[in-house]
Protein backbone atom coordinates (compact mmCIF):
# COMPACT_ATOMS: atom_id res chain seq x y z
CA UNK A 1 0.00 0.00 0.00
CA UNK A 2 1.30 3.81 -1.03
CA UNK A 3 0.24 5.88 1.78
CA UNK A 4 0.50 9.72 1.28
CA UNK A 5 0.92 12.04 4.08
CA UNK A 6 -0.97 15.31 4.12
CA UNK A 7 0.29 17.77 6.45
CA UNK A 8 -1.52 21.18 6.50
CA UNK A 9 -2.12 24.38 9.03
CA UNK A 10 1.41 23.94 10.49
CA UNK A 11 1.75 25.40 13.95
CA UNK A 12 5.06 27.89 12.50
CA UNK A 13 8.55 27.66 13.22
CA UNK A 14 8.33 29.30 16.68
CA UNK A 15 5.23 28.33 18.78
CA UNK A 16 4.45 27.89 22.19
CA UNK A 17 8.19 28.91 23.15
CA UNK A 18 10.01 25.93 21.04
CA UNK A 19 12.04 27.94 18.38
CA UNK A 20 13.36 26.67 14.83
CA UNK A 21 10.24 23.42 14.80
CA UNK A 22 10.79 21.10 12.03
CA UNK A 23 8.54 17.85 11.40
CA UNK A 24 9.16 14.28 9.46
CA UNK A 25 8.53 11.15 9.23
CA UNK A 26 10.24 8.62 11.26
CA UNK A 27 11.78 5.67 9.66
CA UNK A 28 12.96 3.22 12.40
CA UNK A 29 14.56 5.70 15.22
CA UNK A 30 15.36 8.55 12.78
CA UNK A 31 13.35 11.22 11.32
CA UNK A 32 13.80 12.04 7.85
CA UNK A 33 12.41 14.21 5.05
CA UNK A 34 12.26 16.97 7.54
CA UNK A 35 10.54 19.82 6.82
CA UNK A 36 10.01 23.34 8.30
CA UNK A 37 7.08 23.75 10.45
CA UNK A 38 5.95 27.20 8.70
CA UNK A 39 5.57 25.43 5.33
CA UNK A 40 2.00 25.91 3.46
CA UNK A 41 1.79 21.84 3.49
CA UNK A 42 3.95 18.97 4.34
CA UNK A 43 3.54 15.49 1.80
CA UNK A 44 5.41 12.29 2.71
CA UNK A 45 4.92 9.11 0.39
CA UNK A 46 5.44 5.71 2.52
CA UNK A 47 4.98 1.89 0.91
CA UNK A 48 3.72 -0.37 3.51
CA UNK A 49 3.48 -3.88 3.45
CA UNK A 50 -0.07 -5.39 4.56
CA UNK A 51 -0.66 -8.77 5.63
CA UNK A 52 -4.22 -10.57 6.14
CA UNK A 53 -2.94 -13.30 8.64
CA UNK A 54 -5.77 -14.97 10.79
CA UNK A 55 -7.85 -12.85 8.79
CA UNK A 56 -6.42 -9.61 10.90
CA UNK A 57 -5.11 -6.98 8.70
CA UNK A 58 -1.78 -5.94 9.46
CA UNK A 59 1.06 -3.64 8.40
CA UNK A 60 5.10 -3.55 7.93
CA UNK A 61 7.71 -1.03 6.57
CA UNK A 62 10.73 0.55 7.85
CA UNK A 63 8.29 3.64 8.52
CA UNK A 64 5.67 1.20 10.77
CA UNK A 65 6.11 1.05 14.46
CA UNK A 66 3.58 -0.64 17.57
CA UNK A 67 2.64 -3.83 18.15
CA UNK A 68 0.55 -6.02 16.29
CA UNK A 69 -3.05 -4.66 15.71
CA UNK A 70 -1.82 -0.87 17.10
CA UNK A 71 0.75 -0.13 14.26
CA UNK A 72 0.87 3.45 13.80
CA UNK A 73 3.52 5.99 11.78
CA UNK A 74 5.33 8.49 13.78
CA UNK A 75 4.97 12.62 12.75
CA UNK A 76 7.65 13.62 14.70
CA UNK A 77 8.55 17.23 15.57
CA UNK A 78 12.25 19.20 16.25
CA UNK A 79 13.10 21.96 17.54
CA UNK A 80 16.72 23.89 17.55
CA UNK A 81 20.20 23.43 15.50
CA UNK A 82 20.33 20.44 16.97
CA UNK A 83 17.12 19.31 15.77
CA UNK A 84 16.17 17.70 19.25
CA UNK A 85 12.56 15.61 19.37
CA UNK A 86 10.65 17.15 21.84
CA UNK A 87 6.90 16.00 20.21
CA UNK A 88 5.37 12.94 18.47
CA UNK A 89 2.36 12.41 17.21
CA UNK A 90 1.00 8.72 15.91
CA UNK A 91 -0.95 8.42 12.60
CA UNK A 92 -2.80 4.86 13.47
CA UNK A 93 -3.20 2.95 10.76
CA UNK A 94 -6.38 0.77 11.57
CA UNK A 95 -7.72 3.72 10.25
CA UNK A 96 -6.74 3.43 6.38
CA UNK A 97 -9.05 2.57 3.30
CA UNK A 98 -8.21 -0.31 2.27
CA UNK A 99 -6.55 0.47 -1.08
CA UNK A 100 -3.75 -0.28 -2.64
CA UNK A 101 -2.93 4.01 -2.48
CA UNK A 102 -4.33 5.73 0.69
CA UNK A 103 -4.04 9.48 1.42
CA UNK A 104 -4.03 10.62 5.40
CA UNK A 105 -5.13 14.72 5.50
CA UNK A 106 -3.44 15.61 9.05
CA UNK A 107 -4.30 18.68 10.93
CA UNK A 108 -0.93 19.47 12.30
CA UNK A 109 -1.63 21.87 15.10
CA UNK A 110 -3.60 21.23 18.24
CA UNK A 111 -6.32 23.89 19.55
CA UNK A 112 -3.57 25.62 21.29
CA UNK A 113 -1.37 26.59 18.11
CA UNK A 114 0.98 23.83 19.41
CA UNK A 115 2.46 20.96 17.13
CA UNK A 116 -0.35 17.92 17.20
CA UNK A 117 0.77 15.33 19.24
CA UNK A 118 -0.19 11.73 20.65
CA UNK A 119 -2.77 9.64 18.68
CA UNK A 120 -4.52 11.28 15.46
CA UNK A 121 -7.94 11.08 15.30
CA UNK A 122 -11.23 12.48 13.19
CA UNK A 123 -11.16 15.70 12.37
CA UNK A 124 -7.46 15.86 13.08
CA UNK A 125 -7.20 13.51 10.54
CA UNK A 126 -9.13 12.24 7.47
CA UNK A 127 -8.38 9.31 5.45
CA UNK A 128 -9.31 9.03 1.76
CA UNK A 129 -8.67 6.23 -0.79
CA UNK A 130 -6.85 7.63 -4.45
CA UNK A 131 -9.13 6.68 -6.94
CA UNK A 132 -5.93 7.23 -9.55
């Protein structure tokens, strides 16, 4: 499956008193294709791997992390030259069509103008299967 990330109403590179915010995507323990958080939108493009054993749907990739039946992709946010992790939010996803191309529309800043964090869910994020 070809999940694509949409990332909109970023929370700026300077909120809540964090200073020079960044998000990604987190592949294993790293984040990569970083972007700043005062962009107009934020795309990622992941392939995951789904499985259908014991009739439980199921996912895998370099990009998936959880346990069985709670896999999730990490958002995860910097701050600072050093590009520290001080926020993650998870993008669950039980929650995908099941398609062979999926795109996630993520909110990515909470009521208080801070990066999103924790678990995504409706209307933070919406889920939407490409029709190509």
């Amino acid at each position: 499956m070809r999940i694509r990330i949409e990332g909109h109403t970023l929370p700026g590179r300077n909120p809540g008193g964090h200073r020079d915010v960044q998000v990604g995507i987190q592949l294993r323990r790293d984040p990569v294709e970083v972007v700043p958080a005062d962009v107009a939108h934020a795309v990622w493009e992941i392939d995951v791997a789904e499985s259908y054993a014991a009739g439980d749907r199921d996912f895998r990739g370099p990009a998936v992390q959880g346990k069985r039946g709670e896999r999730f992709i990490y958002l995860t946010w910097l701050e600072g030259p050093d590009a520290t992790m001080f926020r993650r939010a998870k993008l669950m996803l039980a929650g995908a069509p099941d398609a062979p191309s999926v795109t996630a529309r993520v909110n990515l800043t909470d009521e208080c103008g801070l990066p999103r964090c924790a678990r995504l869910s409706p209307p933070a994020v919406e889920w939407s299967e490409d029709l190509g």
